[in-house]
N, C-alpha and C. Protein backbone atom coordinates (compact mmCIF):
# COMPACT_ATOMS: atom_id res chain seq x y z
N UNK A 1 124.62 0.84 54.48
CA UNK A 1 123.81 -0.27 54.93
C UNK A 1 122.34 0.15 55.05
N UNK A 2 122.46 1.62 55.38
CA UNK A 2 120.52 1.85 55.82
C UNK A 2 120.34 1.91 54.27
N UNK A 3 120.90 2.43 53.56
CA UNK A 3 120.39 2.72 52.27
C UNK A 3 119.95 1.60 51.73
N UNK A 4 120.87 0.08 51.86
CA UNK A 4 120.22 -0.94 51.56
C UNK A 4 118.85 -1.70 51.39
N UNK A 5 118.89 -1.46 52.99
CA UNK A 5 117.98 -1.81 53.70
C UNK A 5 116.72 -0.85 53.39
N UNK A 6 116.97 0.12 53.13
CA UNK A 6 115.48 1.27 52.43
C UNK A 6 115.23 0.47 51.01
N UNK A 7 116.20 0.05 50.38
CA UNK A 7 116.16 -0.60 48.80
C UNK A 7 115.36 -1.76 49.15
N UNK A 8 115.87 -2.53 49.96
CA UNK A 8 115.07 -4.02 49.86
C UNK A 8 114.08 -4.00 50.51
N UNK A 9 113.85 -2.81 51.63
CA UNK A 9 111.91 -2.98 51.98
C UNK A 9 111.29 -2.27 50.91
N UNK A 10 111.45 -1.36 50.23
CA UNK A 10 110.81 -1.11 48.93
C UNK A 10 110.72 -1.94 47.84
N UNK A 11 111.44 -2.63 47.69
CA UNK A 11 111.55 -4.00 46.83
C UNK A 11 110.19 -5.32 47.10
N UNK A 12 110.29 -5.13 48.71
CA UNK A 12 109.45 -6.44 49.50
C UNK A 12 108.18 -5.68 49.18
N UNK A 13 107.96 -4.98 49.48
CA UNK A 13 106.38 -3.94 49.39
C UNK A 13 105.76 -4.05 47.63
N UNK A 14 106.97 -3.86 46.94
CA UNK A 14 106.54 -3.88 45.23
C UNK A 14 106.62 -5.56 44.94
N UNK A 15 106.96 -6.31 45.80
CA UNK A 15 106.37 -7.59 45.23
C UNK A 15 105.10 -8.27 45.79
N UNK A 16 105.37 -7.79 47.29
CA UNK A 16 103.91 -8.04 47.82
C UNK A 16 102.66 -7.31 47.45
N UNK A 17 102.59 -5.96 46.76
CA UNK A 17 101.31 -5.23 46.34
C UNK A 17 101.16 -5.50 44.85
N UNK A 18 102.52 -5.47 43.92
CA UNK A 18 102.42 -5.20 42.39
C UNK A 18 102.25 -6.32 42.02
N UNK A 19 102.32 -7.35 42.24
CA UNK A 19 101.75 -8.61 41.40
C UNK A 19 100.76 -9.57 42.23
N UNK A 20 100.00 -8.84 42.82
CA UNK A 20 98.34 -9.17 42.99
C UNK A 20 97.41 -9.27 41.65
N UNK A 21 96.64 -10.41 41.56
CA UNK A 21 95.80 -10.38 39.98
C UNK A 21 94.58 -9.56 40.65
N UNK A 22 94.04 -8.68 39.52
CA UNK A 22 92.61 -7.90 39.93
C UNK A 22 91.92 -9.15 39.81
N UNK A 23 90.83 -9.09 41.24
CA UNK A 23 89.82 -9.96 40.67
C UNK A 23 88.35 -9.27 40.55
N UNK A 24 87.35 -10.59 39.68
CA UNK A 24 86.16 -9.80 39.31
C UNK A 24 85.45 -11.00 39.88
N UNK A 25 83.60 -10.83 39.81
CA UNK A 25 82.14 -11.36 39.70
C UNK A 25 82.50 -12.37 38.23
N UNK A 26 82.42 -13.42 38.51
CA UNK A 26 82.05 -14.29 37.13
C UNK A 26 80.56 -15.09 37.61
N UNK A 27 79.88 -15.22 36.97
CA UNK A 27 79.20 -16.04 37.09
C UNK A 27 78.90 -17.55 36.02
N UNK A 28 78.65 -18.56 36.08
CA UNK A 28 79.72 -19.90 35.26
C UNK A 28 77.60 -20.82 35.57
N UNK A 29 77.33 -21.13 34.54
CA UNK A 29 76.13 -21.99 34.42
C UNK A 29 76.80 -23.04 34.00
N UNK A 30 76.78 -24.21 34.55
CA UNK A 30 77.20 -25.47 33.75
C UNK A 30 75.69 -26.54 33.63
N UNK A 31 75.82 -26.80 32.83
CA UNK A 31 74.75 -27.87 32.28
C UNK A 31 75.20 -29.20 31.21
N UNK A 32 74.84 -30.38 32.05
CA UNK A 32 75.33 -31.74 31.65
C UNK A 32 74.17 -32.43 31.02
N UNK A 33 74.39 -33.41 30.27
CA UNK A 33 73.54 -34.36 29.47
C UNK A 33 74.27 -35.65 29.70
N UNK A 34 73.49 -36.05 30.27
CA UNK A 34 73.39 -37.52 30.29
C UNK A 34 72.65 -38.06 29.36
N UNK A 35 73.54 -38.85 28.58
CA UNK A 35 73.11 -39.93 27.69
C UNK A 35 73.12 -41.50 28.08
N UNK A 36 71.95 -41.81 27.98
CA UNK A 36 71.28 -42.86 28.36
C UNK A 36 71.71 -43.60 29.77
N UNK A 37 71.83 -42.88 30.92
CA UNK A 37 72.33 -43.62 31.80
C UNK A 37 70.73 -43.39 32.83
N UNK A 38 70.84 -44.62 33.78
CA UNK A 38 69.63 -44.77 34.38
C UNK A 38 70.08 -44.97 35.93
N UNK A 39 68.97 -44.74 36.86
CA UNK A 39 69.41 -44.95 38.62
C UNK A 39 70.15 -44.56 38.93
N UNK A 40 70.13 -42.88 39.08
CA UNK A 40 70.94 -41.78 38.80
C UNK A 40 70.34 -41.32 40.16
N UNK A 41 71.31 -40.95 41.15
CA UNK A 41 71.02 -40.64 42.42
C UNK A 41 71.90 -39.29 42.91
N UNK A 42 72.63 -39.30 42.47
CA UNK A 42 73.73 -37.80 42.81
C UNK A 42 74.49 -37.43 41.45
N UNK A 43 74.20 -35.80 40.81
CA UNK A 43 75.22 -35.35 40.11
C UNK A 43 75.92 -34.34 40.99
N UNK A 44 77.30 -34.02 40.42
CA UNK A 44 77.80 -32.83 40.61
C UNK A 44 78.95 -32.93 40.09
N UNK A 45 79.83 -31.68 40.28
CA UNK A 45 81.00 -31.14 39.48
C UNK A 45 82.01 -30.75 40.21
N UNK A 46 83.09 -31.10 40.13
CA UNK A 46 84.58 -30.93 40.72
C UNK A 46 85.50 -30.34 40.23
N UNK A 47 86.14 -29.83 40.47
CA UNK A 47 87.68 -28.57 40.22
C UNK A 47 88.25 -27.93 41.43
N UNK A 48 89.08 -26.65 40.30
CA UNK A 48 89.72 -26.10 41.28
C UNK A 48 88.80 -24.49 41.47
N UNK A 49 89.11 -24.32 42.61
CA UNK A 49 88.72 -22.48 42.60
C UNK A 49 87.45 -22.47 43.20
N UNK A 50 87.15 -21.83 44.24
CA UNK A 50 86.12 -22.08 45.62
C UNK A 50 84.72 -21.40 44.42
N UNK A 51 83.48 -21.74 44.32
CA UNK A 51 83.07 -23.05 45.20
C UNK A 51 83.41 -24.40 44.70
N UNK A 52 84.08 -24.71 43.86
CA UNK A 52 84.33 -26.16 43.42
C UNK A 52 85.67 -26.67 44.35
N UNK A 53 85.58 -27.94 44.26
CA UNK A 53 86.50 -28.45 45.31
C UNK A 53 87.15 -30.15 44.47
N UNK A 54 88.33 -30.26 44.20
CA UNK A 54 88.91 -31.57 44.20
C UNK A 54 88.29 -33.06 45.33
N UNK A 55 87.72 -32.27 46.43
CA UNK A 55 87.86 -33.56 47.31
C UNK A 55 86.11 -33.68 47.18
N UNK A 56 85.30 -32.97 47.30
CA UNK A 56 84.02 -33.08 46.93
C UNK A 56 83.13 -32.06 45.91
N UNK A 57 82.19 -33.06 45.79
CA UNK A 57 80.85 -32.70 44.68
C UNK A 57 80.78 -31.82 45.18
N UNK A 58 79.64 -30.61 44.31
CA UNK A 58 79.17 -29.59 44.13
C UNK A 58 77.67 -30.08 43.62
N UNK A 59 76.93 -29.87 43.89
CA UNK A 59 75.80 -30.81 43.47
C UNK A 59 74.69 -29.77 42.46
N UNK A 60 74.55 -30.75 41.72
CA UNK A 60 73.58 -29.99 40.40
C UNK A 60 72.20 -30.53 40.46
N UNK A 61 71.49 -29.70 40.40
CA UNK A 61 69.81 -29.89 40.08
C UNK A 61 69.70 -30.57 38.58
N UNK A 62 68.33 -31.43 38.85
CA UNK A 62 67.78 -32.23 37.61
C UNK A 62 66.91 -30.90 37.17
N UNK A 63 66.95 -30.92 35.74
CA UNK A 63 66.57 -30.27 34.79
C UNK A 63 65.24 -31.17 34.43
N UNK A 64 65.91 -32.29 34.16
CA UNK A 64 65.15 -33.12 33.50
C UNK A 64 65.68 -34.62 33.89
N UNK A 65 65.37 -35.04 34.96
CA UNK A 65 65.51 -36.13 35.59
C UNK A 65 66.19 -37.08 34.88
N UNK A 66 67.18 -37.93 34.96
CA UNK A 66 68.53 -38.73 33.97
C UNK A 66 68.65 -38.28 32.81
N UNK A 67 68.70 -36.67 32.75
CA UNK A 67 68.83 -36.31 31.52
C UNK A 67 69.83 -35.44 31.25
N UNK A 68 69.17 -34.12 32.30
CA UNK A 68 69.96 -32.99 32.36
C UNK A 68 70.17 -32.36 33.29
N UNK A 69 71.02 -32.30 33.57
CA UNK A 69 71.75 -31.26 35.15
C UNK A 69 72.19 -29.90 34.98
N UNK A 70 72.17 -29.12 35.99
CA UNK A 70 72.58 -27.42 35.99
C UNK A 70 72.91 -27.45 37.05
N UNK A 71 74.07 -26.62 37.30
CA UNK A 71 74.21 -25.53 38.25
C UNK A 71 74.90 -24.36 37.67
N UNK A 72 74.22 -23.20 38.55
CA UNK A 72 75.42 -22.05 38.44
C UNK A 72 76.04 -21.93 39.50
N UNK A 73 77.17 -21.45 39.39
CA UNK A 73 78.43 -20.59 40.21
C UNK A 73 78.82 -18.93 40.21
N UNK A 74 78.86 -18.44 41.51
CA UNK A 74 78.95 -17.23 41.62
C UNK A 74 80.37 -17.29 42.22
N UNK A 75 81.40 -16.82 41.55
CA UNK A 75 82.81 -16.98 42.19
C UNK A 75 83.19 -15.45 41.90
N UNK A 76 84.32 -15.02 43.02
CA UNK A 76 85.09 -13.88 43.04
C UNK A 76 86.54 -14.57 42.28
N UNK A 77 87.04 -14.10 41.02
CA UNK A 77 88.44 -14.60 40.66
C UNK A 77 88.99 -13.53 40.40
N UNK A 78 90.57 -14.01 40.28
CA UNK A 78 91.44 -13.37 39.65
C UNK A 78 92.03 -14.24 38.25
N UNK A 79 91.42 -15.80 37.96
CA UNK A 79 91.93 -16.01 36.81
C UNK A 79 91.03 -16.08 35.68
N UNK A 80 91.50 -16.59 34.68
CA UNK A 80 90.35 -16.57 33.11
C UNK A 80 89.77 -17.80 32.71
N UNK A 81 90.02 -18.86 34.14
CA UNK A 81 89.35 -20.00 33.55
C UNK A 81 89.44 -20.79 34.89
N UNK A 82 88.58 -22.14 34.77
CA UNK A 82 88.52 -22.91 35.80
C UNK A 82 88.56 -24.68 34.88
N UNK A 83 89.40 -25.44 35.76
CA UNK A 83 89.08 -26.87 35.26
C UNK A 83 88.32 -27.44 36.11
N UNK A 84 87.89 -28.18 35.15
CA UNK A 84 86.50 -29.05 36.27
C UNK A 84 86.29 -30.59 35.85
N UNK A 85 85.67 -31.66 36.43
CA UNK A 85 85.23 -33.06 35.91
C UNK A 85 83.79 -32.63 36.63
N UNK A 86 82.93 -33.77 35.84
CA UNK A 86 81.43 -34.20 36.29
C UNK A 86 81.59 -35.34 37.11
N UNK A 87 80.82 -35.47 37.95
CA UNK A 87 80.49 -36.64 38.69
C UNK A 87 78.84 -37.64 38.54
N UNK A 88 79.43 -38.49 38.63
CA UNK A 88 77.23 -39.33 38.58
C UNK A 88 77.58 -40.45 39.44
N UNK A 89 76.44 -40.33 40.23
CA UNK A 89 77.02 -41.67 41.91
C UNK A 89 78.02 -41.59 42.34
N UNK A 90 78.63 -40.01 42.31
CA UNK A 90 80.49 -40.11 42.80
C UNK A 90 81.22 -40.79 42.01
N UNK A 91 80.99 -41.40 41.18
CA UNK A 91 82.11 -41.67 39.88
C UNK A 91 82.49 -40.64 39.12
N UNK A 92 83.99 -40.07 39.07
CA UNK A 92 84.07 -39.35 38.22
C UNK A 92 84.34 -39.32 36.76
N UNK A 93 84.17 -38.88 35.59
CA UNK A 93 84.21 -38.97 34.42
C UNK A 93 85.52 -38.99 33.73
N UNK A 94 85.81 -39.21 32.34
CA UNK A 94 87.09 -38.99 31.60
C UNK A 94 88.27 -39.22 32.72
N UNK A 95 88.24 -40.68 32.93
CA UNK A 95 89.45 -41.06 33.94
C UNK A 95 90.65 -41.46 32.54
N UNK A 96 91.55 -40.70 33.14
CA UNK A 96 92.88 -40.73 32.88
C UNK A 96 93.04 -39.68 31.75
N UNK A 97 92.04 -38.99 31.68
CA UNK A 97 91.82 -37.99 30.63
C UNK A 97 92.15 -36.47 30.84
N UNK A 98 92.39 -35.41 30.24
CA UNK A 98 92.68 -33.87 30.55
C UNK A 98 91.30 -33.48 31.16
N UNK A 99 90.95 -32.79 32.11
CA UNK A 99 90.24 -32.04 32.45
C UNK A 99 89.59 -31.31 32.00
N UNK A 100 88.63 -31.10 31.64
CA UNK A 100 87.96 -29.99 31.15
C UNK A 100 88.13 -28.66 31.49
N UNK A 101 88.31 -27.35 30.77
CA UNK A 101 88.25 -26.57 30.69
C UNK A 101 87.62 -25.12 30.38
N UNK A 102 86.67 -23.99 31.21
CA UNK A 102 85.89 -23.58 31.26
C UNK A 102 86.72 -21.86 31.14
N UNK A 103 86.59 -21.57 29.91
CA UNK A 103 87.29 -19.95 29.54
C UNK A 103 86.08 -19.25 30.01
N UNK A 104 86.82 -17.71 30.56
CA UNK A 104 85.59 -16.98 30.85
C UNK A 104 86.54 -15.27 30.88
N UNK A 105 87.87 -15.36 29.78
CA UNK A 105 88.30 -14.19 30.18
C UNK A 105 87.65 -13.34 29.60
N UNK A 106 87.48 -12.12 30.56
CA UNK A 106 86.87 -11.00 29.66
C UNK A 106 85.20 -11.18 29.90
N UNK A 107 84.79 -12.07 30.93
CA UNK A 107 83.39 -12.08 30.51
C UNK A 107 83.09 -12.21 31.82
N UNK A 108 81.61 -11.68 32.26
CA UNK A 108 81.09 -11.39 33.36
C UNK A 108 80.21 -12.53 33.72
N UNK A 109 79.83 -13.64 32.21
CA UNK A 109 79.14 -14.65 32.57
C UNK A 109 79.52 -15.66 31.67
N UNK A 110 79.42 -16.95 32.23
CA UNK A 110 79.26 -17.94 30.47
C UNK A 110 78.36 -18.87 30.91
N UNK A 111 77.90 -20.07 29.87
CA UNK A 111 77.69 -20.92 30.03
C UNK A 111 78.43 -22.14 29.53
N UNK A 112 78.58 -23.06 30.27
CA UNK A 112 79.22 -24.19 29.36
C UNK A 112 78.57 -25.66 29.64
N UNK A 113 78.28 -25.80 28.34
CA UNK A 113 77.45 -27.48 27.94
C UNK A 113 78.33 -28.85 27.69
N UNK A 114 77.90 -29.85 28.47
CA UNK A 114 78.89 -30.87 28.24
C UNK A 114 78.11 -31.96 28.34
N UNK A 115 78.42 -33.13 27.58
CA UNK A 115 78.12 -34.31 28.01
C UNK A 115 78.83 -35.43 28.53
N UNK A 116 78.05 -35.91 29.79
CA UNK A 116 79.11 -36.36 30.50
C UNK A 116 79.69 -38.02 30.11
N UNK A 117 80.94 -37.99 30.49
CA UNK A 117 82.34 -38.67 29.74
C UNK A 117 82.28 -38.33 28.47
N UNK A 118 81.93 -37.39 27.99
CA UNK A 118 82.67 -37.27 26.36
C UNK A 118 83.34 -35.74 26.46
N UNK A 119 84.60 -35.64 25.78
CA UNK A 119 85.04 -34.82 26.17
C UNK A 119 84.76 -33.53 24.79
């Protein structure tokens, strides 16, 4: 029975330490284009994986006032990608649509360009 019991806390220890993901520094520039939309009062961007959030914006600077938006993100991860939607007046974009998707395995930085509702 002790012998068991030595087996299955060594067991609990190799699942709780050995399948931890390494994580790294990504840093993620996103930049939106707005095409032709006007009385434009709030952008920002939504997902998963801190700092982005499902329940609220993330808010992006005008580049170029109803034109173009930026932000960057400084996140600690352990995965190779993040999904995200744009927002404009809290409406969010590509409703009923796949999410966008932002690869970054292997890389210490990216940028990714989108225009918003087109996927």
């Amino acid at each position: 029975m002790k012998k068991l019991l030595t087996i299955s806390a060594i067991f609990l220890m190799w699942m709780q330490f050995g399948c931890v993901q390494k994580t790294r520094n990504v840093t993620i520039q996103l930049n939106l284009r707005l095409a032709g939309m006007k009385n434009i009062t709030q952008v920002g961007v939504r997902g998963n994986g801190k700092p982005l959030s499902w329940q609220k914006d993330l808010a992006m600077s005008p580049v170029i006032k109803d034109s173009l938006y930026t932000v960057t993100i400084h996140a600690i991860t352990g995965y190779n990608f993040a999904e995200l939607k744009f927002t404009v007046n809290g409406t969010m974009e590509l409703d009923g649509m796949p999410n966008r998707r932002v690869d970054f395995k292997g890389a210490k930085s990216v940028t990714y360009n989108a225009v918003f509702n087109k996927p």
